[in-house]
PDB file of N, CA and C in Angstrom:
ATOM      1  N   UNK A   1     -41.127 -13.295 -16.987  1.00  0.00           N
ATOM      2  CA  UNK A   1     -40.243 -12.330 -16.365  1.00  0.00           C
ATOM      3  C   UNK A   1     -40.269 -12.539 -14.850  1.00  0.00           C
ATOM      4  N   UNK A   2     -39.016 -12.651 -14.216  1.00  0.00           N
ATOM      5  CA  UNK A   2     -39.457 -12.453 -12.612  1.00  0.00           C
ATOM      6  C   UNK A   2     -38.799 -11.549 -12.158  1.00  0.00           C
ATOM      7  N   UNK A   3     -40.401 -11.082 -11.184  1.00  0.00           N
ATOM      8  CA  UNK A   3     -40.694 -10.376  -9.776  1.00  0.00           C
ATOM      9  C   UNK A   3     -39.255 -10.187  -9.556  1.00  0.00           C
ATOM     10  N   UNK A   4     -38.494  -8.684  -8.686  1.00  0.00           N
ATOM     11  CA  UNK A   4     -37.738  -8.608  -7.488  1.00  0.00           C
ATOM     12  C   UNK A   4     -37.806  -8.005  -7.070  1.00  0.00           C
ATOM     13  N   UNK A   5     -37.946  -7.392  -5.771  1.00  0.00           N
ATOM     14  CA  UNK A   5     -38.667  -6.921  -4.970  1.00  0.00           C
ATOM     15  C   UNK A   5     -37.721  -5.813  -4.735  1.00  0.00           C
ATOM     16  N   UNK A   6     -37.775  -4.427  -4.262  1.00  0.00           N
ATOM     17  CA  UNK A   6     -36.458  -3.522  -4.038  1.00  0.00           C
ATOM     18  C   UNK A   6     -35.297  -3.671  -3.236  1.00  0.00           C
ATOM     19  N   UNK A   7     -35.781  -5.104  -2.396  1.00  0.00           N
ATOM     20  CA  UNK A   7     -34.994  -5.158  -0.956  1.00  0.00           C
ATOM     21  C   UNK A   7     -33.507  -6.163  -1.480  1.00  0.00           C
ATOM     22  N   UNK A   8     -33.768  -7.289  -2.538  1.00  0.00           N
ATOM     23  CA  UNK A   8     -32.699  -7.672  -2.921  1.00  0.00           C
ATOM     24  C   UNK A   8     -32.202  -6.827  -4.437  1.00  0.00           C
ATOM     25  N   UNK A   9     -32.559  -6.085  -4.688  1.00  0.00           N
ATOM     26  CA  UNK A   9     -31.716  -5.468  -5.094  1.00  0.00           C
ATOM     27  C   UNK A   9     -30.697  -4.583  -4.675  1.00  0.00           C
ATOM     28  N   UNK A  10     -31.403  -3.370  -3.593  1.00  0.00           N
ATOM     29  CA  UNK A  10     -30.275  -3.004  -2.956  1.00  0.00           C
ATOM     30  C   UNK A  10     -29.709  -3.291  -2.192  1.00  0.00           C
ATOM     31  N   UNK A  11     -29.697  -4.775  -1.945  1.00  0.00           N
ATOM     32  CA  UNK A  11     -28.828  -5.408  -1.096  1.00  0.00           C
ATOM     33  C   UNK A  11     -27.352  -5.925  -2.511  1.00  0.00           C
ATOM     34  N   UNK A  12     -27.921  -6.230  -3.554  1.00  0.00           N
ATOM     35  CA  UNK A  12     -27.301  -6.646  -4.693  1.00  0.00           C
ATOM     36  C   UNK A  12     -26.203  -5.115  -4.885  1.00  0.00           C
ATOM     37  N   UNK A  13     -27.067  -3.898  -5.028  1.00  0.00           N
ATOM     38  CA  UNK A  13     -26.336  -3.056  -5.601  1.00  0.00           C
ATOM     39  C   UNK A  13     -25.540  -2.808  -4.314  1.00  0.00           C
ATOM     40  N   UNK A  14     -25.587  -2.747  -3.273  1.00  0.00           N
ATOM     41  CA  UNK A  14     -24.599  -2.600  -1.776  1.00  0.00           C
ATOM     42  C   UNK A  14     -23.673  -3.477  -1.665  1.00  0.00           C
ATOM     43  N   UNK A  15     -23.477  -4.188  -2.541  1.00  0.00           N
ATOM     44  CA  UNK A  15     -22.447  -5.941  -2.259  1.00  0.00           C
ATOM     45  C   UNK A  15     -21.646  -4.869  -3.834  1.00  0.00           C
ATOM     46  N   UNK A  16     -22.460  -5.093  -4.900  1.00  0.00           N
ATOM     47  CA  UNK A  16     -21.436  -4.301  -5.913  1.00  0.00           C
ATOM     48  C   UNK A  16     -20.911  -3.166  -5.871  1.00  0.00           C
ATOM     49  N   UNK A  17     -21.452  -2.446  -5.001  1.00  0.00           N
ATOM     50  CA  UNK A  17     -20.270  -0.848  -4.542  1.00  0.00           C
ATOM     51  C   UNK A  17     -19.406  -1.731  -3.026  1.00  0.00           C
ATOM     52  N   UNK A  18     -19.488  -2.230  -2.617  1.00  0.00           N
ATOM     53  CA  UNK A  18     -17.934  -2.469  -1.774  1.00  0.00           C
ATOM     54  C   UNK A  18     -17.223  -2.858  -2.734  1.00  0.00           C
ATOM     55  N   UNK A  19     -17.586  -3.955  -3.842  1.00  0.00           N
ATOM     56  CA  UNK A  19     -16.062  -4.048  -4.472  1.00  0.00           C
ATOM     57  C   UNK A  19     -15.691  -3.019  -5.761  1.00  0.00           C
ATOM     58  N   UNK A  20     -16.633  -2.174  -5.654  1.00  0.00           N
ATOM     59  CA  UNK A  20     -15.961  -1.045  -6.673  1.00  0.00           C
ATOM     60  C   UNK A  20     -15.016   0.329  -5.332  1.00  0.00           C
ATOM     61  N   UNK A  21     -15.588   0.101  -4.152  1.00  0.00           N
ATOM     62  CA  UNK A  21     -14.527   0.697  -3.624  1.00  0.00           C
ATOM     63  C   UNK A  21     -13.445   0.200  -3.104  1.00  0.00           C
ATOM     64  N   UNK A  22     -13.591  -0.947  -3.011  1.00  0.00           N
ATOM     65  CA  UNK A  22     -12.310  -1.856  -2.587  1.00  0.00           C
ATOM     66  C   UNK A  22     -10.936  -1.759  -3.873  1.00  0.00           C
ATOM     67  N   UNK A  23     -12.045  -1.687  -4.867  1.00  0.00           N
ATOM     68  CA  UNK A  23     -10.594  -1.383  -6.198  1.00  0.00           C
ATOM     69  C   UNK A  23     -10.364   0.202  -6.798  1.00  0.00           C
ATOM     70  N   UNK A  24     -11.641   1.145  -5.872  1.00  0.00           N
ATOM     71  CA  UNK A  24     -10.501   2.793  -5.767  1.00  0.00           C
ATOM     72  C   UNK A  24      -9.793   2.767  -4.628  1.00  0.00           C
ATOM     73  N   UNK A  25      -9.959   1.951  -3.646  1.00  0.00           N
ATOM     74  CA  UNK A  25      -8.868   1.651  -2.434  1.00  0.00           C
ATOM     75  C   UNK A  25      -7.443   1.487  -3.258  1.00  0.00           C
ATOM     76  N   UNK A  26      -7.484   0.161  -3.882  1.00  0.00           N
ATOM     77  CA  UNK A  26      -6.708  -0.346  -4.807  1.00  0.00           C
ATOM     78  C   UNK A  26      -5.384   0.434  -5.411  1.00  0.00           C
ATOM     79  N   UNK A  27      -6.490   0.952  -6.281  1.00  0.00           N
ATOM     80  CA  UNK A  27      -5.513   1.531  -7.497  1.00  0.00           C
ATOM     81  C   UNK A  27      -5.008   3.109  -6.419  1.00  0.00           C
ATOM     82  N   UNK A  28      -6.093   3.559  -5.652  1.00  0.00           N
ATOM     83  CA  UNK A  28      -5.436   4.782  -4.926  1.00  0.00           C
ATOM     84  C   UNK A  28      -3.954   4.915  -4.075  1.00  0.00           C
ATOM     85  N   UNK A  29      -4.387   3.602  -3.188  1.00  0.00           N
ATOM     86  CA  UNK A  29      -3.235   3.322  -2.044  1.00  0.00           C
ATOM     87  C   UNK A  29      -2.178   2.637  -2.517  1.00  0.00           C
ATOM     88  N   UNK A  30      -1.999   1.632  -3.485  1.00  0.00           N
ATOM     89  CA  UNK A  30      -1.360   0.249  -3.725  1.00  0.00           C
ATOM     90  C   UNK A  30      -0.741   0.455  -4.904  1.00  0.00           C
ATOM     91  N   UNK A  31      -1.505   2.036  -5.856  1.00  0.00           N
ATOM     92  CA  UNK A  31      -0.920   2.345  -6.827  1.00  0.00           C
ATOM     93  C   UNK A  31      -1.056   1.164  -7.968  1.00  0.00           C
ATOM     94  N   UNK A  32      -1.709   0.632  -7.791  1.00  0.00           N
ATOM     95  CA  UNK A  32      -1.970  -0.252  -9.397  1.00  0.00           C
ATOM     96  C   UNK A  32      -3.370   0.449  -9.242  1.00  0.00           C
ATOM     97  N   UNK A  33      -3.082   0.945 -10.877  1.00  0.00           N
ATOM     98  CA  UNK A  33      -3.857   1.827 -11.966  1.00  0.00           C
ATOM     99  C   UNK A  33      -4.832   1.289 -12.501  1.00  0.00           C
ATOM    100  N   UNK A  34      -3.997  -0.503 -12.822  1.00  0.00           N
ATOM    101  CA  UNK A  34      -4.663  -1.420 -13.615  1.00  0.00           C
ATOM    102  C   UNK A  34      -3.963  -2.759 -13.706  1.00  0.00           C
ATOM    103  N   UNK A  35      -4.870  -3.951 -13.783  1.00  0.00           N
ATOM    104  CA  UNK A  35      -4.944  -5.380 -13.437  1.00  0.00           C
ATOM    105  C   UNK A  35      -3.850  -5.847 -14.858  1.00  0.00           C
ATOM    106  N   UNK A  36      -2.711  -6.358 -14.894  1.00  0.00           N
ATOM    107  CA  UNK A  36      -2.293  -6.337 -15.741  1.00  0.00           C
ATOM    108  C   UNK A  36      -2.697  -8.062 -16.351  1.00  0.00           C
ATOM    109  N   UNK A  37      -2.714  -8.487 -15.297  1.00  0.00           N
ATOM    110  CA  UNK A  37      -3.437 -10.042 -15.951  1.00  0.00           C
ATOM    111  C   UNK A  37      -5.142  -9.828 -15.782  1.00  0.00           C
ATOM    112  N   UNK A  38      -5.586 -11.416 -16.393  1.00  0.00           N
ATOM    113  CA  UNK A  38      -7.081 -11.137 -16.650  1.00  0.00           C
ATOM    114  C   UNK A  38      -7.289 -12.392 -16.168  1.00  0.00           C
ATOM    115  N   UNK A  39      -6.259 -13.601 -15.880  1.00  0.00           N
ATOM    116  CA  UNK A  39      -7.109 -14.401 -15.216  1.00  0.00           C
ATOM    117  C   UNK A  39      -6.976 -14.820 -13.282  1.00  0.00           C
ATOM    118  N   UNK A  40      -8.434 -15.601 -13.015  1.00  0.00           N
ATOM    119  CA  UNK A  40      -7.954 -15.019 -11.847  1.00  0.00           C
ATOM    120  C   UNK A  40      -6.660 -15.404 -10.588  1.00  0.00           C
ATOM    121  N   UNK A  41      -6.101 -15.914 -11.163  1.00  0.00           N
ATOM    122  CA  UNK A  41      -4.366 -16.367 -10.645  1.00  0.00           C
ATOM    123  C   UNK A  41      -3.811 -15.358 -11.129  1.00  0.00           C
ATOM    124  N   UNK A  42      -3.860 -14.350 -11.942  1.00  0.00           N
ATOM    125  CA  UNK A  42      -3.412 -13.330 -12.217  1.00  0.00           C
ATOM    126  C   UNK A  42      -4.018 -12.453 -11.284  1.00  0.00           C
ATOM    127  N   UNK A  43      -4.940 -11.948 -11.260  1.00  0.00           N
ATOM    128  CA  UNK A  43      -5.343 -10.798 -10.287  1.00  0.00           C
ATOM    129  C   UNK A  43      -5.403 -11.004  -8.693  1.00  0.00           C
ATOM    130  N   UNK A  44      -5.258 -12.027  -8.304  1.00  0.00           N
ATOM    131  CA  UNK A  44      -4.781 -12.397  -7.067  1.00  0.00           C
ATOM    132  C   UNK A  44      -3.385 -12.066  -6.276  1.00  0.00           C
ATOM    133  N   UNK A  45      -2.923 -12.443  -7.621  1.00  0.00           N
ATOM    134  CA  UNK A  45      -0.825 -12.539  -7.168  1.00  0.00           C
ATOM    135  C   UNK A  45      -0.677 -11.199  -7.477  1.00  0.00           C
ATOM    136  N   UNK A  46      -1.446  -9.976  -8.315  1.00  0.00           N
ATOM    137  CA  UNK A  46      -1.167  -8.707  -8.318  1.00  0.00           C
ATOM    138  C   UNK A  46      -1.510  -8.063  -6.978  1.00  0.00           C
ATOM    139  N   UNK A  47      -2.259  -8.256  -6.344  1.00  0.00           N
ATOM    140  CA  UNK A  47      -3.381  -7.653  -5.402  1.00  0.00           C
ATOM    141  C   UNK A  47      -2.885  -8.189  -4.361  1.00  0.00           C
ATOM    142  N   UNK A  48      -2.274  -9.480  -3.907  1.00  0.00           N
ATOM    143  CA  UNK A  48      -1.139 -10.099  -2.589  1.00  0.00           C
ATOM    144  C   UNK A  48      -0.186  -9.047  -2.565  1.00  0.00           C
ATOM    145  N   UNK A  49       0.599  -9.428  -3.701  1.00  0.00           N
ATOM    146  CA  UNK A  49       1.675  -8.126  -3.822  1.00  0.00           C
ATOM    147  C   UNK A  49       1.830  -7.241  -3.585  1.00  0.00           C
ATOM    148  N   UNK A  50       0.606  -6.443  -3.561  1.00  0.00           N
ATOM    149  CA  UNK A  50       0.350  -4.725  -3.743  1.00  0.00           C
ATOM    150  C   UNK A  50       0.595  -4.890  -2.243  1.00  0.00           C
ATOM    151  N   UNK A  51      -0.444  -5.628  -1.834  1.00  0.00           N
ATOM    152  CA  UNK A  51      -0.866  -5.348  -0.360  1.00  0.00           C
ATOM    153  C   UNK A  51       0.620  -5.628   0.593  1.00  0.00           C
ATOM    154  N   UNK A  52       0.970  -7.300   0.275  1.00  0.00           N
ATOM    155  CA  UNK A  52       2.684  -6.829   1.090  1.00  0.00           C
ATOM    156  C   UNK A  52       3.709  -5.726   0.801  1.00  0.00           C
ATOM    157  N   UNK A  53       3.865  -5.185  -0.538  1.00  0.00           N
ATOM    158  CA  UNK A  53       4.344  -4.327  -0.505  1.00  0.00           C
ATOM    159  C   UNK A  53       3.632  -2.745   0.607  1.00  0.00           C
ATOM    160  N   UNK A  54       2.414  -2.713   0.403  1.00  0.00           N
ATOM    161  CA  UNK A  54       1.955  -1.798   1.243  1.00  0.00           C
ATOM    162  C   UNK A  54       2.154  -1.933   2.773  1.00  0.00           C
ATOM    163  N   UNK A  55       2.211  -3.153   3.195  1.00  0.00           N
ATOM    164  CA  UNK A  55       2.350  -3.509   4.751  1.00  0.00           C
ATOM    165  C   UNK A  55       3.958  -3.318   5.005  1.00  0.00           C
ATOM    166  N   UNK A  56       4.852  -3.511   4.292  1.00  0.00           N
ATOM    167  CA  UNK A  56       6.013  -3.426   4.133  1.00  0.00           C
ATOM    168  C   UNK A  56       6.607  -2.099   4.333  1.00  0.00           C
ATOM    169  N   UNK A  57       6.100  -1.124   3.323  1.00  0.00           N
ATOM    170  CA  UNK A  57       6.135   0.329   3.376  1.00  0.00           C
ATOM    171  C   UNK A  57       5.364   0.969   4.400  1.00  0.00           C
ATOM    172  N   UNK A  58       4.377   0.891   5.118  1.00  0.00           N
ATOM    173  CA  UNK A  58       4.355   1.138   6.147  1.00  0.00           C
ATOM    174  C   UNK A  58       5.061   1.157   7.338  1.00  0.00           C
ATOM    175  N   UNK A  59       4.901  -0.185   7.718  1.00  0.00           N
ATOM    176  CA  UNK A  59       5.656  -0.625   8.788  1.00  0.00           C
ATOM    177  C   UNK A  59       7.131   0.482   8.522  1.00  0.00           C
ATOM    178  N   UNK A  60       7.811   0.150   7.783  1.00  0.00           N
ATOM    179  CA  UNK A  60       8.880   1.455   7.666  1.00  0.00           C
ATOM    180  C   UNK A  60       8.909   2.702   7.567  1.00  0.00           C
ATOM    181  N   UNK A  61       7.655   2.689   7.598  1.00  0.00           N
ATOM    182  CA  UNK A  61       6.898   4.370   7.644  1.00  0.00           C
ATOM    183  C   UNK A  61       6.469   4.380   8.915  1.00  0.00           C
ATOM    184  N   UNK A  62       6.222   3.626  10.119  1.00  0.00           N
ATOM    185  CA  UNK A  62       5.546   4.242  11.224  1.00  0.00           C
ATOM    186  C   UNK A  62       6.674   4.208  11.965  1.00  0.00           C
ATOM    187  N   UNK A  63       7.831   3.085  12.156  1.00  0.00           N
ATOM    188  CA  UNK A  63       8.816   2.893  12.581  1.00  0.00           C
ATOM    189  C   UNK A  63       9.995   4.415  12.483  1.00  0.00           C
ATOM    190  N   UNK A  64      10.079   4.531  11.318  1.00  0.00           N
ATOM    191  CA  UNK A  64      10.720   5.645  11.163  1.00  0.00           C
ATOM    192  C   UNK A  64       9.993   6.815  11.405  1.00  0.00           C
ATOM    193  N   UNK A  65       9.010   7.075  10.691  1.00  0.00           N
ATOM    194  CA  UNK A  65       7.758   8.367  11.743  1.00  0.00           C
ATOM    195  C   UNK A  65       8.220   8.744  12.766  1.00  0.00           C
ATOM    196  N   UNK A  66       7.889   7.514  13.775  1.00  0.00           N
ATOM    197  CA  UNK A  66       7.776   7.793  15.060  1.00  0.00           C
ATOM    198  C   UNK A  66       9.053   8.324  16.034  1.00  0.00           C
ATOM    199  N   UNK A  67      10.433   8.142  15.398  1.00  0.00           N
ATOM    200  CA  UNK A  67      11.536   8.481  15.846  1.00  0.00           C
ATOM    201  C   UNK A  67      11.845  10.043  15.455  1.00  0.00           C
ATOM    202  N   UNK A  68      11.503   9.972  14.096  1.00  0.00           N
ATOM    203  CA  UNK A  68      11.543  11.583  13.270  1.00  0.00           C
ATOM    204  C   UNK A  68      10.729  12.607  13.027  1.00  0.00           C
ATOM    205  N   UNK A  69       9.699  12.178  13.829  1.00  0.00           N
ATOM    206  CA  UNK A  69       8.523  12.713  13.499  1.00  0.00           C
ATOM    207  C   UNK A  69       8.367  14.683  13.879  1.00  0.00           C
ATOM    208  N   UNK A  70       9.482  15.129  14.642  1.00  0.00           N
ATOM    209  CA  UNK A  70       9.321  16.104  15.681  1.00  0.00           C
ATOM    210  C   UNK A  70      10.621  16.897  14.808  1.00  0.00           C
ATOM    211  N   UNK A  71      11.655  16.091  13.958  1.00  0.00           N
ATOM    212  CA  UNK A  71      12.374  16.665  12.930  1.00  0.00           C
ATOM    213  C   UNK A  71      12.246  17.014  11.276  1.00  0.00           C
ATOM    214  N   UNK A  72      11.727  15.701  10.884  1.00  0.00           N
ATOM    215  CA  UNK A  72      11.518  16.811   9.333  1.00  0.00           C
ATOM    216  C   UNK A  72      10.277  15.450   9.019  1.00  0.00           C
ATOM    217  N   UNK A  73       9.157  15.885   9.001  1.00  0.00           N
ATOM    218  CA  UNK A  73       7.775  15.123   8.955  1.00  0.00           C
ATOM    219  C   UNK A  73       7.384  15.017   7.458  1.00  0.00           C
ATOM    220  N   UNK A  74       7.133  13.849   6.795  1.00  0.00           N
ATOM    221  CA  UNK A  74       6.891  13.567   5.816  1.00  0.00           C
ATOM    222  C   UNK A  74       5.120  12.741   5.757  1.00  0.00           C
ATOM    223  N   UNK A  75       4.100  12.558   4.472  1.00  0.00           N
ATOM    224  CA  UNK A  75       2.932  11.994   4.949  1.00  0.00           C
ATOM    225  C   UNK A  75       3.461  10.444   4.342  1.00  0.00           C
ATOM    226  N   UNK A  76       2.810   9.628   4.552  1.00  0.00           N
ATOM    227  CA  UNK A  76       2.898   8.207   3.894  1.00  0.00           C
ATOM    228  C   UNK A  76       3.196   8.117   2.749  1.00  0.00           C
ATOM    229  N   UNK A  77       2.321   8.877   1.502  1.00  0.00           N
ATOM    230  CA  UNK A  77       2.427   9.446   0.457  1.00  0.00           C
ATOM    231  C   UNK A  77       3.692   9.869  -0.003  1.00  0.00           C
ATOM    232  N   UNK A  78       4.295  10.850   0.337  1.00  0.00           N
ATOM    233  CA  UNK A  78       5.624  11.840   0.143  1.00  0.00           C
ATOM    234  C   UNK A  78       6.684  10.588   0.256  1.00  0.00           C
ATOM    235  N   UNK A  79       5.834   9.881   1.372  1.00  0.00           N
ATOM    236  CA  UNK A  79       7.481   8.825   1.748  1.00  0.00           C
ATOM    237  C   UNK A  79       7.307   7.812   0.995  1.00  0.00           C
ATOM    238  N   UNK A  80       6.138   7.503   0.420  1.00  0.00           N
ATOM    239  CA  UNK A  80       6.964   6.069  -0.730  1.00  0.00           C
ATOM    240  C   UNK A  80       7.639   6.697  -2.200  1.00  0.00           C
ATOM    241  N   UNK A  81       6.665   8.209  -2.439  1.00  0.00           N
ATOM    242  CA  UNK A  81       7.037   8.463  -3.433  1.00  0.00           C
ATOM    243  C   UNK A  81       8.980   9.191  -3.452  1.00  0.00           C
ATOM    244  N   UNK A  82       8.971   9.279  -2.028  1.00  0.00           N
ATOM    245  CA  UNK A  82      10.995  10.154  -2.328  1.00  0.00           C
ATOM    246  C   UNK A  82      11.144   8.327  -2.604  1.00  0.00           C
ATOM    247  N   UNK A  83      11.039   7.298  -1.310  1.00  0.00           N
ATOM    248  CA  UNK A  83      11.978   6.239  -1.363  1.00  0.00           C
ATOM    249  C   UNK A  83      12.050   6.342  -2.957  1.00  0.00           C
ATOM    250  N   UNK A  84      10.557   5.828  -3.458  1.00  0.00           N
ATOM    251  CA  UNK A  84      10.976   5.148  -5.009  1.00  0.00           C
ATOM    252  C   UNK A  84      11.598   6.072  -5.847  1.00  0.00           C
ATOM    253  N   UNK A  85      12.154   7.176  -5.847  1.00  0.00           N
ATOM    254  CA  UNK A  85      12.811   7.972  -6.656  1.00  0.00           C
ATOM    255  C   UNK A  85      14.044   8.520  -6.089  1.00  0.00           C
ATOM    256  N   UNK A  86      14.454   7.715  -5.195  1.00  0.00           N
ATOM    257  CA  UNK A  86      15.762   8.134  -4.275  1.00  0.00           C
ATOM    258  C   UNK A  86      16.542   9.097  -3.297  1.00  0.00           C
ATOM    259  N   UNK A  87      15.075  10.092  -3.204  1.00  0.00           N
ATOM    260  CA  UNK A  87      15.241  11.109  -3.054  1.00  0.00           C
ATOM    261  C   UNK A  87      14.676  11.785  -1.325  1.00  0.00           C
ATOM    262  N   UNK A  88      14.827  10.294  -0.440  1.00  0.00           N
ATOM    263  CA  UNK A  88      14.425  10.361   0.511  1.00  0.00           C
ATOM    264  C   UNK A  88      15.346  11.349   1.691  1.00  0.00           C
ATOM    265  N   UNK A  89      14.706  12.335   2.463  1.00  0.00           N
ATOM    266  CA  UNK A  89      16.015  12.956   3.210  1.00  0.00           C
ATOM    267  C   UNK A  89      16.692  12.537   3.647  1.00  0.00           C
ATOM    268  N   UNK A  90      18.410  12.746   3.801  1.00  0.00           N
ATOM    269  CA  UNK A  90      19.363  11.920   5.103  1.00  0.00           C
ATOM    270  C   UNK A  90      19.003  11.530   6.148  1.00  0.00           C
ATOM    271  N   UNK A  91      17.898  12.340   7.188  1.00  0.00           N
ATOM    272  CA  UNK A  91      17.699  11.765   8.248  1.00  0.00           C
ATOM    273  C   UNK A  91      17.154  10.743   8.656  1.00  0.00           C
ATOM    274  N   UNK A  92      16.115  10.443   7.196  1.00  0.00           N
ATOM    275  CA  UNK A  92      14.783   9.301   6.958  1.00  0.00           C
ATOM    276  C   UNK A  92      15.843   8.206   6.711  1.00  0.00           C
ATOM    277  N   UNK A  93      16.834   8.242   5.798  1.00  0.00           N
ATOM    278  CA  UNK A  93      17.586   7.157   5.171  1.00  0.00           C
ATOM    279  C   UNK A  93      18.334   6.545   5.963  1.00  0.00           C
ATOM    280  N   UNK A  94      18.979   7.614   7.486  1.00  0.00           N
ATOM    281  CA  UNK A  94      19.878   7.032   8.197  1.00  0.00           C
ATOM    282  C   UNK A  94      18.810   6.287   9.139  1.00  0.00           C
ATOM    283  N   UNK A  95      17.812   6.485   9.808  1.00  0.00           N
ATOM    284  CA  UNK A  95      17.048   5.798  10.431  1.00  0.00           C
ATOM    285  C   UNK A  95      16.117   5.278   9.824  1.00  0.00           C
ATOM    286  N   UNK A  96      16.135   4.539   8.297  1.00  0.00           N
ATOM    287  CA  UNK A  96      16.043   3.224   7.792  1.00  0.00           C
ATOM    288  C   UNK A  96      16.807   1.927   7.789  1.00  0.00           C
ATOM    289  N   UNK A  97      18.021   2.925   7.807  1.00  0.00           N
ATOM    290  CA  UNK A  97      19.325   1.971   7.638  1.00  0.00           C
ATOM    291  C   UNK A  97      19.175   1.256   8.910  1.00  0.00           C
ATOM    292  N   UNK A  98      19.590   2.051  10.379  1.00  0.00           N
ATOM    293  CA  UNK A  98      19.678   1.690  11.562  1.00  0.00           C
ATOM    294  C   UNK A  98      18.220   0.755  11.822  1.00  0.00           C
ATOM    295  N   UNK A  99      17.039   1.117  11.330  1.00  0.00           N
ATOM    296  CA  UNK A  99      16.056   0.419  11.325  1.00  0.00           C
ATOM    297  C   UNK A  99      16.528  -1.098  11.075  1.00  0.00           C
ATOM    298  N   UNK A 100      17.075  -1.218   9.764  1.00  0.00           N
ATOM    299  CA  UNK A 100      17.171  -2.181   9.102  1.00  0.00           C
ATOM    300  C   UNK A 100      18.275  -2.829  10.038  1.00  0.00           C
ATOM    301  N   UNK A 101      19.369  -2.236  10.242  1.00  0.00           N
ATOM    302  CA  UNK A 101      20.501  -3.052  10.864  1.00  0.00           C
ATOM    303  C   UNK A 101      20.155  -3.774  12.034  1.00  0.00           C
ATOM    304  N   UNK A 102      19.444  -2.925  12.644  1.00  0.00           N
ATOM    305  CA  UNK A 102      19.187  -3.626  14.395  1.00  0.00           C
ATOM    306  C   UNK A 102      17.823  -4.600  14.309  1.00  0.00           C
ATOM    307  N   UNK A 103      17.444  -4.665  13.371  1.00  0.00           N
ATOM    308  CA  UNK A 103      16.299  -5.649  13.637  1.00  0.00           C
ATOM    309  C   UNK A 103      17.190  -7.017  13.401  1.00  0.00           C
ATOM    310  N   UNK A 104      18.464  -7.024  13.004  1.00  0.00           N
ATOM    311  CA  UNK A 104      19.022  -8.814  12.821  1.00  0.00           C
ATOM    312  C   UNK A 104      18.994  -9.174  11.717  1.00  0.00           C
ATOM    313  N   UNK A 105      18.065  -8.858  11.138  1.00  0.00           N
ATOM    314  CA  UNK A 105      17.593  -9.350   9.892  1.00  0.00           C
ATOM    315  C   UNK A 105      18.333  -9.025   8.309  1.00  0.00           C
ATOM    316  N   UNK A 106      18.276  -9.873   7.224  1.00  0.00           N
ATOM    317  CA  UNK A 106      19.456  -9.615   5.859  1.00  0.00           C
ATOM    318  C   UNK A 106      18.611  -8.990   5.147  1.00  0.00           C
ATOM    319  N   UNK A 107      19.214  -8.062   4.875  1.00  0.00           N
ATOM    320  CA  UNK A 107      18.627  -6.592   4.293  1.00  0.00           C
ATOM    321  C   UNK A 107      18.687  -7.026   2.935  1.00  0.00           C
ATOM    322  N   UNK A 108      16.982  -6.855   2.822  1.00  0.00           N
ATOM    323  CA  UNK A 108      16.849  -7.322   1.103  1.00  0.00           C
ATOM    324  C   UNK A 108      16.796  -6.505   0.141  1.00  0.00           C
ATOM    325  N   UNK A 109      17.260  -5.004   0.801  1.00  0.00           N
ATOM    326  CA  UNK A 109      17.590  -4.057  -0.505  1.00  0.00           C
ATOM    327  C   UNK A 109      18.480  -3.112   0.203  1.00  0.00           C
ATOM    328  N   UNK A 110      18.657  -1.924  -0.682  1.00  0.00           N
ATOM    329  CA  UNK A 110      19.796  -1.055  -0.115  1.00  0.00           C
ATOM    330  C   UNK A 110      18.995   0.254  -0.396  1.00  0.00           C
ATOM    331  N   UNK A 111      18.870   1.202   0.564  1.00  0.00           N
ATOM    332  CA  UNK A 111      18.036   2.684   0.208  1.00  0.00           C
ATOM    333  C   UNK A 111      19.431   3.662   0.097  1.00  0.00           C
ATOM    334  N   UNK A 112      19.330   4.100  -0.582  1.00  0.00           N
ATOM    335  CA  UNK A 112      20.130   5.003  -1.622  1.00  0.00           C
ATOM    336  C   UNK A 112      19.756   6.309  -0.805  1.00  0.00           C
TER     337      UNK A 112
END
């Protein structure tokens, strides 16, 4: 049987709770519940994803925030959940749009 001494273990068990909070980060913020693939080219390309989508939705969340913020204030939360159900206020939607128009750039979706 071998010896281990307490010091690498809780160094062992301190390495295995960051990545059990890194995946209630996960499933909390990024909204995946659960890994729908199992290998690991699968859980990679889920977990890229999540995360550009999250940098994505932000960025359009601080951008717009910061203009509306003093008229009808929404949390990060509230605002992905109206976008994804369409149900975002007029004022948020018109200064997405204008967001979207003046940056130059070809608008890769349409907010409703």
């Amino acid at each position: 049987m071998i010896q281990v001494t307490a010091e690498p273990i809780a160094q062992m068990y301190k390495a295995c709770w960051q990545v059990e909070v890194f995946f209630r980060w996960i499933k909390q913020h990024l909204n995946v519940p659960t890994l729908l693939g199992t290998s690991e080219n699968a859980v990679y390309g889920q977990l890229y994803t999540a995360l550009m989508v999250y940098v994505l939705l932000k960025s359009l969340y601080d951008a717009t925030s910061s203009i509306l913020s003093r008229h009808v204030a929404l949390s990060f939360a509230r605002f992905t959940r109206l976008l994804d159900l369409g149900q975002l206020p007029v004022e948020w939607r018109l200064s997405l749009f204008h967001i979207l128009q003046t940056d130059g750039q070809n608008k890769l979706f349409f907010i409703t």
